[in-house]
N, C-alpha and C. Protein backbone atom coordinates (compact mmCIF):
# COMPACT_ATOMS: atom_id res chain seq x y z
N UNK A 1 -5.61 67.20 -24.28
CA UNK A 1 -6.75 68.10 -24.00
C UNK A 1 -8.01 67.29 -23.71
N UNK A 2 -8.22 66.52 -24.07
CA UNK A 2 -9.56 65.49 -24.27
C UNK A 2 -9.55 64.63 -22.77
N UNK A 3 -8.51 64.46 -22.35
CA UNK A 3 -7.93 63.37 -20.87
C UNK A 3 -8.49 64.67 -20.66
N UNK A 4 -7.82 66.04 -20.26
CA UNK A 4 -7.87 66.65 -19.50
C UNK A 4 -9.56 67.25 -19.07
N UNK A 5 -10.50 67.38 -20.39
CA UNK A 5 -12.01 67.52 -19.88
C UNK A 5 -12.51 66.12 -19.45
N UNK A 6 -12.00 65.31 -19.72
CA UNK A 6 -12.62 64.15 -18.89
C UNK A 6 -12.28 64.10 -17.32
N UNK A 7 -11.09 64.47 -16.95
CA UNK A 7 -11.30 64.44 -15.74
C UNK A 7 -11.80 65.91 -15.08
N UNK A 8 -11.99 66.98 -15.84
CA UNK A 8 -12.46 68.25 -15.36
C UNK A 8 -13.93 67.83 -14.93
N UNK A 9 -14.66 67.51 -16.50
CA UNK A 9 -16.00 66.70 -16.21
C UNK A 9 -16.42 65.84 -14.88
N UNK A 10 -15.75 65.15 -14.87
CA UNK A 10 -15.65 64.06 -13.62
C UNK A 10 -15.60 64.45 -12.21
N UNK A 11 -14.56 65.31 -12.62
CA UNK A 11 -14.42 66.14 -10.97
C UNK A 11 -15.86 67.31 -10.80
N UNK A 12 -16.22 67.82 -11.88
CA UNK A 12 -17.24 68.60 -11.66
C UNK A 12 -18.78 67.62 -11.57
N UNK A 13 -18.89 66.78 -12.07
CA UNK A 13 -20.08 65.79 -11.73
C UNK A 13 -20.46 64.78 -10.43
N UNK A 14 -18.94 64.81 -9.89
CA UNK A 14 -18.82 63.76 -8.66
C UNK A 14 -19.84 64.13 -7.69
N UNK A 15 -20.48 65.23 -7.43
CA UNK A 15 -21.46 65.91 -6.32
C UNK A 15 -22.57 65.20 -6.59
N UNK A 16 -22.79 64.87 -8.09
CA UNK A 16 -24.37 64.74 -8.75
C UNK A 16 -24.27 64.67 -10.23
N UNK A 17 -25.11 63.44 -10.84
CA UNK A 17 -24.51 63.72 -12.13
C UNK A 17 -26.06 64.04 -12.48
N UNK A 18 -26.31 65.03 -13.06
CA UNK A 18 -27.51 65.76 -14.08
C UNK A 18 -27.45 65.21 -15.51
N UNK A 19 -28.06 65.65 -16.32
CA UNK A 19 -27.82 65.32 -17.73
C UNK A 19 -28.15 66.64 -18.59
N UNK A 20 -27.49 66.25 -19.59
CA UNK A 20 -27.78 67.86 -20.76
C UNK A 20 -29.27 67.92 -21.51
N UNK A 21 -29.48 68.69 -22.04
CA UNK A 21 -30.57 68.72 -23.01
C UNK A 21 -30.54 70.04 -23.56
N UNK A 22 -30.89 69.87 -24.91
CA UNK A 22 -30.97 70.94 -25.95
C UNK A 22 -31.94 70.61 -27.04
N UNK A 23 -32.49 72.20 -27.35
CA UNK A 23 -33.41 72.12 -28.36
C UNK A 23 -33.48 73.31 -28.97
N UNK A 24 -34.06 73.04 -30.44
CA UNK A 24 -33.77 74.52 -31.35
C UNK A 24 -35.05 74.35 -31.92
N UNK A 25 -35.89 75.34 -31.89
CA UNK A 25 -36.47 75.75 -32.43
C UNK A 25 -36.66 76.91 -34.18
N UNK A 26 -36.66 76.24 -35.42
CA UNK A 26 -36.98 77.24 -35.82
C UNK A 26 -37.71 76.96 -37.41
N UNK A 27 -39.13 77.44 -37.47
CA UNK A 27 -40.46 77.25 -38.45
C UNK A 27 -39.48 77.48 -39.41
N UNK A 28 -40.15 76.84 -40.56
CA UNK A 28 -39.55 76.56 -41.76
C UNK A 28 -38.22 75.75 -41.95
N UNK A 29 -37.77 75.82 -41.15
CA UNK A 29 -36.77 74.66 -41.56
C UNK A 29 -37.17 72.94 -41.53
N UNK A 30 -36.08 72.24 -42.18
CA UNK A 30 -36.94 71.27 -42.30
C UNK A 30 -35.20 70.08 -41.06
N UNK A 31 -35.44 69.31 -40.15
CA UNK A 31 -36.78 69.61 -39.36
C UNK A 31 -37.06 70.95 -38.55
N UNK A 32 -38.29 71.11 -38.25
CA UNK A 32 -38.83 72.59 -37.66
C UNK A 32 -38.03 72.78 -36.21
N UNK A 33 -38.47 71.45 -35.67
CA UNK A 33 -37.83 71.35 -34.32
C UNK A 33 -37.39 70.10 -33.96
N UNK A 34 -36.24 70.38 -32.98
CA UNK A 34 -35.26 68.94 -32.55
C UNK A 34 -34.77 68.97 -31.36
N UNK A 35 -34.93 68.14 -30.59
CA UNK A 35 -34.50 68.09 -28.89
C UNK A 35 -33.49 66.93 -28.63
N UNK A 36 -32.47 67.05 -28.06
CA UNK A 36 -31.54 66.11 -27.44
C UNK A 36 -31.20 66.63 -26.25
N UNK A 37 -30.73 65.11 -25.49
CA UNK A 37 -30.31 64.68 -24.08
C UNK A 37 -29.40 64.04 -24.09
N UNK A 38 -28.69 64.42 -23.13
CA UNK A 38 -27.53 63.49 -23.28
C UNK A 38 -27.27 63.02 -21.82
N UNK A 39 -26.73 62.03 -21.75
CA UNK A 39 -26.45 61.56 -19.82
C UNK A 39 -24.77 61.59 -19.90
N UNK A 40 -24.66 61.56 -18.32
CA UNK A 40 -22.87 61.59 -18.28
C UNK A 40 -22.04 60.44 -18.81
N UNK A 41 -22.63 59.32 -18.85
CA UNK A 41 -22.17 58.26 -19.97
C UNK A 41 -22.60 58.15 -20.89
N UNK A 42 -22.90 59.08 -21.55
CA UNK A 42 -23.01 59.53 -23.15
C UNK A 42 -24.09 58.96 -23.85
N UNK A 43 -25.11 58.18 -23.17
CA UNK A 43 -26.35 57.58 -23.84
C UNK A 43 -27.27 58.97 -23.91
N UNK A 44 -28.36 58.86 -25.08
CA UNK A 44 -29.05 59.93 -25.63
C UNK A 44 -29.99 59.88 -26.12
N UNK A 45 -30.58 60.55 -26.65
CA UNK A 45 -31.92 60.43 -26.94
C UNK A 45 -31.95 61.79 -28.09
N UNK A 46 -32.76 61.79 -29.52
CA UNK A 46 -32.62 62.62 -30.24
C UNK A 46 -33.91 62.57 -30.44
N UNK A 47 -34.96 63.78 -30.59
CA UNK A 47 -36.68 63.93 -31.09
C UNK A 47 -37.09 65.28 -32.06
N UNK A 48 -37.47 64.91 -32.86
CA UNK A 48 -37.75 65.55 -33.80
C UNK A 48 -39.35 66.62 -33.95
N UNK A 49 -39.70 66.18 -32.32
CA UNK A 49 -41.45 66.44 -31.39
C UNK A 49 -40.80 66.52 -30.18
N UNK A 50 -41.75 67.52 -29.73
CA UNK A 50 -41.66 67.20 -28.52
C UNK A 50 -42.53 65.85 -27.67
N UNK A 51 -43.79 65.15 -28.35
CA UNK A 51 -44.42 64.64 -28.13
C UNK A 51 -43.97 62.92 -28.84
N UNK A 52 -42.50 63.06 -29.43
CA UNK A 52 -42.03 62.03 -30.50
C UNK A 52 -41.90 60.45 -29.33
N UNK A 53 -42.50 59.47 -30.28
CA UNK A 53 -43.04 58.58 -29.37
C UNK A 53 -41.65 57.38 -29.58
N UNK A 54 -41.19 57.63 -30.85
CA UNK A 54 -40.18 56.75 -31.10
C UNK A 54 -39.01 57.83 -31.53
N UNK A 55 -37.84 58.13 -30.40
CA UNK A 55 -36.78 58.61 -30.55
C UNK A 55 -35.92 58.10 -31.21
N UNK A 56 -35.11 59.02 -31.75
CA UNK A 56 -33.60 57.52 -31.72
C UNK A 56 -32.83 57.74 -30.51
N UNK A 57 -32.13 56.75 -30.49
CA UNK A 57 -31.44 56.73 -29.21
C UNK A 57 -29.96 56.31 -29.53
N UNK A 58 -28.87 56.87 -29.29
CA UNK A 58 -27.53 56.79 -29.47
C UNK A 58 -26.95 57.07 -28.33
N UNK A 59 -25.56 56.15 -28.48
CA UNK A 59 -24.31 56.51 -27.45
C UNK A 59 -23.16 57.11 -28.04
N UNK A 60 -22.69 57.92 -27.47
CA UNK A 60 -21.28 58.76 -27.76
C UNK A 60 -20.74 57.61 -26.40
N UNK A 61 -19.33 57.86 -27.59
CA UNK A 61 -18.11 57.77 -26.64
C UNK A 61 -17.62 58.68 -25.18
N UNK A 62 -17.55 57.95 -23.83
CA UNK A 62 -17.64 58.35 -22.78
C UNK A 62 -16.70 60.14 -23.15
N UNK A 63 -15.65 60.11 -23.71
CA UNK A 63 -14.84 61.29 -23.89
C UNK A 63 -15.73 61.89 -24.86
N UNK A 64 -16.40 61.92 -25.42
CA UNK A 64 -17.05 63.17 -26.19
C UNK A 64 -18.24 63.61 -25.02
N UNK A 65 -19.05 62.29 -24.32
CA UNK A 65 -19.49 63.09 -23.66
C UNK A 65 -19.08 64.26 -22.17
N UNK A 66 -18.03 63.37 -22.07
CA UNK A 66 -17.50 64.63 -20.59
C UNK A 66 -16.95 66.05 -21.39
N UNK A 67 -16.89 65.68 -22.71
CA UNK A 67 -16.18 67.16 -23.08
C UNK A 67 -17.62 68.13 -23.32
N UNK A 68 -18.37 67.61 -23.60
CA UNK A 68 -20.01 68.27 -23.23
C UNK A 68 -20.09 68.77 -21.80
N UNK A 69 -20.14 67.67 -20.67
CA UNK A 69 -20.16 68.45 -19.82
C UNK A 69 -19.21 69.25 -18.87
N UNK A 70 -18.10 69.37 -19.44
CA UNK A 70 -17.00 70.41 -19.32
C UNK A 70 -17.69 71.52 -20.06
N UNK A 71 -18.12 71.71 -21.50
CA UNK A 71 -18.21 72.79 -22.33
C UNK A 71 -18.98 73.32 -20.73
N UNK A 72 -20.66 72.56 -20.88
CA UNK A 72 -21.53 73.03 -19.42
C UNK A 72 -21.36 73.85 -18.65
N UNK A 73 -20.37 73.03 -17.86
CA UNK A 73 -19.86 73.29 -16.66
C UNK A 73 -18.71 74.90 -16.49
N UNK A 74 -18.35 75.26 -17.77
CA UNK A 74 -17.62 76.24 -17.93
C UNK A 74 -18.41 77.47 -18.44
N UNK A 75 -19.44 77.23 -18.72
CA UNK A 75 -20.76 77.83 -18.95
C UNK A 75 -21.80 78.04 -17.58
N UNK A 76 -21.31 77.57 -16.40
CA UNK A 76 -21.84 77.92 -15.58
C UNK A 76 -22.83 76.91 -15.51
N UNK A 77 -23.42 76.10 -15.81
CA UNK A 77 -24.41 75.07 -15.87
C UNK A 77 -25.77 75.91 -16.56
N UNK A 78 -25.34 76.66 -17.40
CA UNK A 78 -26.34 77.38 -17.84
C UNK A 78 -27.53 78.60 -17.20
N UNK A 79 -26.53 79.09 -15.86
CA UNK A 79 -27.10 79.85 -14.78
C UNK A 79 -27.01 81.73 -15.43
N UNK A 80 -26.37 81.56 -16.18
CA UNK A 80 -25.87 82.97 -17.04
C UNK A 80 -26.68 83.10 -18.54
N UNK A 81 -26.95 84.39 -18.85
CA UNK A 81 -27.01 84.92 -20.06
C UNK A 81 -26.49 84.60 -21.25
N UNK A 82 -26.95 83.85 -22.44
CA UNK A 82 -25.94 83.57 -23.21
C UNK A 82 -26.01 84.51 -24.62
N UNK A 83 -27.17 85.26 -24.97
CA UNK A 83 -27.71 85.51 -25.96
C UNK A 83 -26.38 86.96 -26.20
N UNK A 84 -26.04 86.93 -27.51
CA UNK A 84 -25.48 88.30 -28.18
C UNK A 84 -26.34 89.21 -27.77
N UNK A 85 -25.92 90.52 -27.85
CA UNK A 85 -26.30 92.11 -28.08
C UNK A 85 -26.99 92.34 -29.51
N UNK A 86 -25.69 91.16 -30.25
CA UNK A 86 -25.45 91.86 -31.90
C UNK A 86 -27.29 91.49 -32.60
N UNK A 87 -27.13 92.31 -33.32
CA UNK A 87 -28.39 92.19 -34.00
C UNK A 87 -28.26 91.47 -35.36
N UNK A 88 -28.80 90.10 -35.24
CA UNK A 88 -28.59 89.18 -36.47
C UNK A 88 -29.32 88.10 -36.97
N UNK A 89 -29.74 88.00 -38.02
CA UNK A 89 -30.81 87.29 -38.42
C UNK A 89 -31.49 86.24 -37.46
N UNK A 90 -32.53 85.60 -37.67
CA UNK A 90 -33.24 84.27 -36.97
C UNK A 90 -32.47 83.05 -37.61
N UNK A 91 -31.67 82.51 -36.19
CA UNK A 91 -30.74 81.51 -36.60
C UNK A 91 -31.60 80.20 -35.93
N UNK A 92 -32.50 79.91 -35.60
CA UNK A 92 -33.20 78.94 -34.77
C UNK A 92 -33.13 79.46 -33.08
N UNK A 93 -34.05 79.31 -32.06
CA UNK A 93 -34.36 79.72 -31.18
C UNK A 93 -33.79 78.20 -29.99
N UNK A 94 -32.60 78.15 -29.45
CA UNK A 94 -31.84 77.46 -28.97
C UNK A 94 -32.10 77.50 -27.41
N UNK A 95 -31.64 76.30 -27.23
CA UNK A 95 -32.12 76.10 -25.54
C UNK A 95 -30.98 74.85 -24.81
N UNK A 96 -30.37 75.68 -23.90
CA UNK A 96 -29.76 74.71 -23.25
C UNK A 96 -30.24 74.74 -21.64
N UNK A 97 -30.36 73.14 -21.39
CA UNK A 97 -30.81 73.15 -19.77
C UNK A 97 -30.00 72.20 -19.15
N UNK A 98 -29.51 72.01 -17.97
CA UNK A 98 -29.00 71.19 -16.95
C UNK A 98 -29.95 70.56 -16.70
N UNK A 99 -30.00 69.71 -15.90
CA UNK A 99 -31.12 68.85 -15.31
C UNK A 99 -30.77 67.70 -14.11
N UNK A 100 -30.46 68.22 -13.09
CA UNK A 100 -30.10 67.40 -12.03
C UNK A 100 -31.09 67.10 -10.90
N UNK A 101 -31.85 66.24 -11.10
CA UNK A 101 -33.18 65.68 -9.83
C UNK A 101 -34.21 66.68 -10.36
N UNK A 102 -34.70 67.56 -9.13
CA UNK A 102 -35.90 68.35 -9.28
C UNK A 102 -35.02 70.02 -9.70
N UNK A 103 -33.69 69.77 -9.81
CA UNK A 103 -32.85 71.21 -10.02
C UNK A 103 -33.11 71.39 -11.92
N UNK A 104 -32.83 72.19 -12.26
CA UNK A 104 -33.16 72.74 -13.75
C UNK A 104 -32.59 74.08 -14.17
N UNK A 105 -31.60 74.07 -14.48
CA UNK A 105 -30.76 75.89 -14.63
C UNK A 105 -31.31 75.56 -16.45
N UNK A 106 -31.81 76.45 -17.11
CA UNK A 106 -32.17 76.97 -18.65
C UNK A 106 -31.90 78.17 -19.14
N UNK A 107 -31.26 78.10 -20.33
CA UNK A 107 -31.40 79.71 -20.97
C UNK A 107 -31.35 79.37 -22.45
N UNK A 108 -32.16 80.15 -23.02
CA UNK A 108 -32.27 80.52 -24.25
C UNK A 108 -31.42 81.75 -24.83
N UNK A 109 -31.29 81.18 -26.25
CA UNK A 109 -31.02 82.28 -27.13
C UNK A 109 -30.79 82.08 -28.67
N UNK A 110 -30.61 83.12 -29.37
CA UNK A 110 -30.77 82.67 -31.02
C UNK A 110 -29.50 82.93 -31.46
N UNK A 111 -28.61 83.77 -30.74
CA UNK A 111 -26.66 83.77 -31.40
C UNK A 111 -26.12 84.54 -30.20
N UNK A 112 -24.79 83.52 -29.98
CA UNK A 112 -24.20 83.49 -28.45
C UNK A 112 -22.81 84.05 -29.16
N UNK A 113 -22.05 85.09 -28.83
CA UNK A 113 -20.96 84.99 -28.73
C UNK A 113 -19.84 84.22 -27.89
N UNK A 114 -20.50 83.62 -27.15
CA UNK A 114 -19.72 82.87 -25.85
C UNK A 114 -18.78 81.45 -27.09
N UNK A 115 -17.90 81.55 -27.09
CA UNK A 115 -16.88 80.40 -27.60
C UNK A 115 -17.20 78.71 -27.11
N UNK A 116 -17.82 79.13 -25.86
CA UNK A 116 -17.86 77.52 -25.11
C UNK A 116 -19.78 77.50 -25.70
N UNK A 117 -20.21 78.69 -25.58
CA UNK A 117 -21.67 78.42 -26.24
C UNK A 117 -21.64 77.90 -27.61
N UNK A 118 -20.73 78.19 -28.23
CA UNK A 118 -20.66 78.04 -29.67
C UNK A 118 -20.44 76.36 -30.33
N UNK A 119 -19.15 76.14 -29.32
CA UNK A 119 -18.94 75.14 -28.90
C UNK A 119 -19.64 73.79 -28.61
N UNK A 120 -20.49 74.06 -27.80
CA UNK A 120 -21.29 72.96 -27.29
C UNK A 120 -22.97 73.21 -27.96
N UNK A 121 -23.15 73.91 -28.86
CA UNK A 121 -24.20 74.18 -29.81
C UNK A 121 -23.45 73.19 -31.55
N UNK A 122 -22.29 73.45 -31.49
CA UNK A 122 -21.75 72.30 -32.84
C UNK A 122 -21.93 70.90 -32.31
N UNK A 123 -21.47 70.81 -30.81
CA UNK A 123 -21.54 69.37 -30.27
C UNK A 123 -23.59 68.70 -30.83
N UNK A 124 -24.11 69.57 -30.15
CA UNK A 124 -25.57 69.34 -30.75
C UNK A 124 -26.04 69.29 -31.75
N UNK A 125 -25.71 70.30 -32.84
CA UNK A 125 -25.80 70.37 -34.22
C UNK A 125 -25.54 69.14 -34.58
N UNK A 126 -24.41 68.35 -34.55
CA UNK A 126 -23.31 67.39 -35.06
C UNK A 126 -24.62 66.56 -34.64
N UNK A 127 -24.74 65.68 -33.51
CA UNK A 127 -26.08 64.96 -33.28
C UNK A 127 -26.99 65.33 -33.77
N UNK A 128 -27.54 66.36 -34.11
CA UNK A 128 -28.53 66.23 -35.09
C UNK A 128 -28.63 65.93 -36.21
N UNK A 129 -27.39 66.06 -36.85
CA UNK A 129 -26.57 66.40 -38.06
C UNK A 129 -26.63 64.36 -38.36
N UNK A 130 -26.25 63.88 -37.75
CA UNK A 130 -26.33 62.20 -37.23
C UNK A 130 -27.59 61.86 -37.91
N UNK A 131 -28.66 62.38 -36.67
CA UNK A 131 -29.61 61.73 -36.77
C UNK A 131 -30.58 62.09 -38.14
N UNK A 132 -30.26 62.86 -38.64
CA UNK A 132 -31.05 62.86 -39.83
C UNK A 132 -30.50 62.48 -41.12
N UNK A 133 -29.28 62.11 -41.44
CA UNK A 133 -27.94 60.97 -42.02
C UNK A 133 -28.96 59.81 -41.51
N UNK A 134 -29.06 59.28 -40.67
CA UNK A 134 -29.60 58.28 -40.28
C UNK A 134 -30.95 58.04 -40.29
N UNK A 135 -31.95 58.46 -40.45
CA UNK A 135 -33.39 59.03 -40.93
C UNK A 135 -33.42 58.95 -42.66
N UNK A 136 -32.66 59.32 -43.03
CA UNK A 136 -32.87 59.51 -44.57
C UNK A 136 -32.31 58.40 -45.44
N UNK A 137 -31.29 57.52 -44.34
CA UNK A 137 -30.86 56.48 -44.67
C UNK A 137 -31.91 55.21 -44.62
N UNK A 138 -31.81 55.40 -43.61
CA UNK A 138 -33.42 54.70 -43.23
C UNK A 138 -34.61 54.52 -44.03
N UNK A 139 -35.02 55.70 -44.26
CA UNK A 139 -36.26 55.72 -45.37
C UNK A 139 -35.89 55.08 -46.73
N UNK A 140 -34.84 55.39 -47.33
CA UNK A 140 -34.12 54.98 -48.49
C UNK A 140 -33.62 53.41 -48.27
N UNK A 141 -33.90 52.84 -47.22
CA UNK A 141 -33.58 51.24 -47.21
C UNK A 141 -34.65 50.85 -46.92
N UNK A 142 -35.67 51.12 -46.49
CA UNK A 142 -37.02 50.59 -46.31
C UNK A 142 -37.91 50.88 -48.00
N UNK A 143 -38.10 52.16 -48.68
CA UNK A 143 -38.86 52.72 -49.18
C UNK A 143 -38.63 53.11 -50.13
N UNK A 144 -37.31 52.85 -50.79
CA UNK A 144 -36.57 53.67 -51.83
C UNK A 144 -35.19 53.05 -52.16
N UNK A 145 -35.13 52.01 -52.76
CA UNK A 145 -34.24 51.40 -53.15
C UNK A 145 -33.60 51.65 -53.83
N UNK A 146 -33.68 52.44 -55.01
CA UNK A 146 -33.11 53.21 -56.27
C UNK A 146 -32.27 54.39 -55.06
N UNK A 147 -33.03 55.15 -53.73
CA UNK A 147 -32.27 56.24 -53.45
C UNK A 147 -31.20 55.81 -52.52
N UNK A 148 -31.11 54.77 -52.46
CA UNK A 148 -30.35 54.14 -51.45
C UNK A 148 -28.40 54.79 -51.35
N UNK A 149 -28.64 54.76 -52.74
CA UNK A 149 -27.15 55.42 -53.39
C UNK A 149 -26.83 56.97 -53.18
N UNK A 150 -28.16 57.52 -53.63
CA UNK A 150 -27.41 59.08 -52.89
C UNK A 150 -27.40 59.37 -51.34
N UNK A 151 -28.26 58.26 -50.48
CA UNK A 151 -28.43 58.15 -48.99
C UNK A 151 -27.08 58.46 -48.70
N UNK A 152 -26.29 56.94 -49.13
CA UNK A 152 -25.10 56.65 -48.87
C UNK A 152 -24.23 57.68 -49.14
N UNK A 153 -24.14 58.29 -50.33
CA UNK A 153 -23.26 59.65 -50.87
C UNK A 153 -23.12 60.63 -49.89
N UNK A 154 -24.92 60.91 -49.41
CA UNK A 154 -24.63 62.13 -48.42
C UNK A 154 -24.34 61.76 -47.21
N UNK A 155 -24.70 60.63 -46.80
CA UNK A 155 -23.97 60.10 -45.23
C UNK A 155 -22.33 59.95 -45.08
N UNK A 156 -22.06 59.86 -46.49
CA UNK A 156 -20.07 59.32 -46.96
C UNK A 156 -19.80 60.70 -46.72
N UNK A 157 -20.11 61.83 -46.92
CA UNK A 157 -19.89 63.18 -47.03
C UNK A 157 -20.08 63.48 -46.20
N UNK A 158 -21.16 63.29 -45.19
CA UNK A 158 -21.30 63.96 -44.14
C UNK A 158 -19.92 63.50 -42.85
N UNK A 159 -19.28 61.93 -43.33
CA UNK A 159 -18.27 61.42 -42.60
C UNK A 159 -16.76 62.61 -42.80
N UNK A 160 -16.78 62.40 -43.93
CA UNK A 160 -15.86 63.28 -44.56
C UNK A 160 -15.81 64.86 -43.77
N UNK A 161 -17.04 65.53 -43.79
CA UNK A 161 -16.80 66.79 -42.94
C UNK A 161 -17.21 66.98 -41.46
N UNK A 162 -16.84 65.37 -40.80
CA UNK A 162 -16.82 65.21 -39.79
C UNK A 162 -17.84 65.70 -39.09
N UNK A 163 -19.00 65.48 -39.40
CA UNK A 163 -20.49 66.24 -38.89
C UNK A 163 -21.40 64.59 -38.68
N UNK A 164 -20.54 63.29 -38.48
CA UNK A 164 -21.25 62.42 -38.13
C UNK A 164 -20.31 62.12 -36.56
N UNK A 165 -21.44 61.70 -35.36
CA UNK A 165 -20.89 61.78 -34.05
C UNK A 165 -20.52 60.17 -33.78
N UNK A 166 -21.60 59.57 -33.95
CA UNK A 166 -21.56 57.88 -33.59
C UNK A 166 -21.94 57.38 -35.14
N UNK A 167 -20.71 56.59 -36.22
CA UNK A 167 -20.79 55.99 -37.11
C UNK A 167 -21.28 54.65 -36.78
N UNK A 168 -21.00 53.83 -35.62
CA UNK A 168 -21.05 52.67 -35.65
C UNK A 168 -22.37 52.15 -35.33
N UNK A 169 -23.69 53.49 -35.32
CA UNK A 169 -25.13 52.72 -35.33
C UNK A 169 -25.57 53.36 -36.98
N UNK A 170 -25.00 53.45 -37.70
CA UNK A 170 -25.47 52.84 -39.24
C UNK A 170 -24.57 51.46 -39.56
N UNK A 171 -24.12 50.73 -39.08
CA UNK A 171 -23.63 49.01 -38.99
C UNK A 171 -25.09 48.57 -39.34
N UNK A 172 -25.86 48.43 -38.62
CA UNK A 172 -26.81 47.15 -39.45
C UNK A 172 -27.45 47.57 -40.53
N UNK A 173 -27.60 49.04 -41.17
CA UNK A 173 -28.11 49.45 -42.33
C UNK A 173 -26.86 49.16 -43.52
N UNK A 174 -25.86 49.70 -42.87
CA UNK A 174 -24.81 49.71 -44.10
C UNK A 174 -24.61 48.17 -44.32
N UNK A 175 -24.60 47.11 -43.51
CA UNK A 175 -24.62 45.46 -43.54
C UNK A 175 -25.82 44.99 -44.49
N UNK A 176 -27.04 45.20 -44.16
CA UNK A 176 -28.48 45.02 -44.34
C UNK A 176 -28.36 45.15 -46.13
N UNK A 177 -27.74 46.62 -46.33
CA UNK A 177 -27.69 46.68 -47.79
C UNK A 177 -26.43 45.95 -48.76
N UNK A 178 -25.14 46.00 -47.83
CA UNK A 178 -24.06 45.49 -48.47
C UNK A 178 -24.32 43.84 -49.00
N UNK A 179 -25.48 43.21 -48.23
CA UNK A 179 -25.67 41.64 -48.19
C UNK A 179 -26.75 41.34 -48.74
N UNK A 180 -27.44 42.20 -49.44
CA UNK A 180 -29.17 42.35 -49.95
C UNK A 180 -29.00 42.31 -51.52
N UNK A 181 -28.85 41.63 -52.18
CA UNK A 181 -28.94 41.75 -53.89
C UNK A 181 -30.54 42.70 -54.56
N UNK A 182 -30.88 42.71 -54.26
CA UNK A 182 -32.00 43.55 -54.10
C UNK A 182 -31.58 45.12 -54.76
N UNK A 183 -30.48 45.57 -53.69
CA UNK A 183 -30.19 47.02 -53.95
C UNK A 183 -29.30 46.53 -55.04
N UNK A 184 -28.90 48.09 -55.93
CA UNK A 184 -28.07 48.13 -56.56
C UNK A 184 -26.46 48.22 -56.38
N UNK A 185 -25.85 47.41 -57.48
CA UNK A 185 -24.41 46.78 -56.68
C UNK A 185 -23.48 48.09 -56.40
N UNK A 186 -23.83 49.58 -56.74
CA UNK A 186 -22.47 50.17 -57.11
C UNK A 186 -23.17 50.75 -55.05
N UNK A 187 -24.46 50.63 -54.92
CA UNK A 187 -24.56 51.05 -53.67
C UNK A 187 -24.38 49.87 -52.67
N UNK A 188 -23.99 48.54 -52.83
CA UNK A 188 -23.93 47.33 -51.70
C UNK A 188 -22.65 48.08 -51.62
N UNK A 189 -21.95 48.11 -52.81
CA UNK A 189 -20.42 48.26 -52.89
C UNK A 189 -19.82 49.53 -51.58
N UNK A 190 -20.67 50.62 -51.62
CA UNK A 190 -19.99 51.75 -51.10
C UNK A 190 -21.24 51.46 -49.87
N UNK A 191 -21.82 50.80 -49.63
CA UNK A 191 -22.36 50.14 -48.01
C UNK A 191 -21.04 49.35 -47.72
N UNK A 192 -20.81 48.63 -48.12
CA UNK A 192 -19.86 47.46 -47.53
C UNK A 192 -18.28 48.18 -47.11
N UNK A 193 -18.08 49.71 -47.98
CA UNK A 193 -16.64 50.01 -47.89
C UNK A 193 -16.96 50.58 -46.74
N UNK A 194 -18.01 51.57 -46.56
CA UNK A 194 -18.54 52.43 -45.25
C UNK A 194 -18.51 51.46 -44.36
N UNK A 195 -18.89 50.26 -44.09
CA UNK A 195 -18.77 49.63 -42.88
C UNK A 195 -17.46 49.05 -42.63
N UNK A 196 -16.78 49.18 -43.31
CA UNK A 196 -15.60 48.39 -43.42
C UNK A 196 -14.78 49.63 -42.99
N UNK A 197 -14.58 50.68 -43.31
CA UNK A 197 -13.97 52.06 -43.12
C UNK A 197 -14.58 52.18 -41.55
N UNK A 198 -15.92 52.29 -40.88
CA UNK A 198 -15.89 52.79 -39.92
C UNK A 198 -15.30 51.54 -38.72
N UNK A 199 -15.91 50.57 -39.31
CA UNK A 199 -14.87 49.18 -38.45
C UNK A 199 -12.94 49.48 -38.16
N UNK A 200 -12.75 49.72 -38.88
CA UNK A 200 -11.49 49.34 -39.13
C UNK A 200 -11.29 51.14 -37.77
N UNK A 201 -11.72 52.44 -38.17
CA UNK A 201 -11.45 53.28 -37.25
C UNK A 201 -11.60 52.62 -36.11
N UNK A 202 -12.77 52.09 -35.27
CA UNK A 202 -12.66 51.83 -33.93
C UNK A 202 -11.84 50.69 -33.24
């Protein structure tokens, strides 16, 4: 199945390759708002502003990203309606756009029954889902040495329910701490297995 959206992808991009972008909007949550891009070779960009001056920036594996732009592309490039009828709470205010040259197909909505909408809204989630695993890890190795250990707990967990996209850009954090006497040993310990566990997958 995965061969098979890669070359669906491929064949549907060969005209022009555009890139994805998505963003959700919604107050009170913490973060409020979050925007990602993605290109057809899977490099990206994740912002937490729209005005965010230092992104992070990650690569997916070329096959996760053509299966993005298959979801897209089966979605019409986002030229259609995606929003439910059903009447249901404020789930964040969602936005998917194409983006090819000066071309731009967009639609909004807050809950899609569409399967391929649903779909390629987890693909985004999941990257977000990343980047703030990676944010909180971050702060906790710069700023918080004692929290360094539940960082790790909830990033190990978040591996576990498969809601992390690209493991292999926490490598120089999970290294940084596994080799640092500084932190505490029971957290070098479960840095060093995490890097060693996501090594050994690729």
């Amino acid at each position: 199945m995965r061969s098979l959206l890669l070359l669906l992808a491929c064949a549907t991009l060969s005209a022009g390759e555009g890139r994805l972008f998505f963003s959700k909007s919604f107050p009170g949550s913490a973060p409020a708002f979050v925007a990602i891009t993605v290109e057809p070779g899977g490099a990206g960009e994740y912002k937490e502003a729209v005005d965010d001056e230092t992104p992070l920036k990650f690569q997916l594996p070329a096959a996760d990203a053509a299966e993005m732009f298959a979801l897209a592309g089966r979605l019409d490039y986002f030229k259609r309606p995606l929003e439910s009828p059903l009447k249901v709470a404020q789930m964040g205010m969602k936005t998917f756009r194409f983006e090819e040259g000066a071309n731009k197909n967009e639609v909004k909505f807050n809950f899609s029954e569409d399967p391929d909408a649903r779909a390629l809204t987890d693909w985004f989630e999941r990257i977000s889902e990343t980047a703030q695993s990676y944010f909180a890890l971050e702060r906790a190795v710069k700023y918080d040495k004692l929290g360094v250990q539940k960082a790790l707990l909830q990033f190990e967990t978040a591996i576990d329910r498969k809601r992390v996209i690209n493991p292999e850009l926490f490598l120089p954090m999970l290294d940084r701490v596994a080799k640092n006497d500084s932190y505490l040993n029971m957290a070098r310990s479960r840095a060093a297995n995490l890097a060693q566990s996501i090594r050994a997958a690729k």
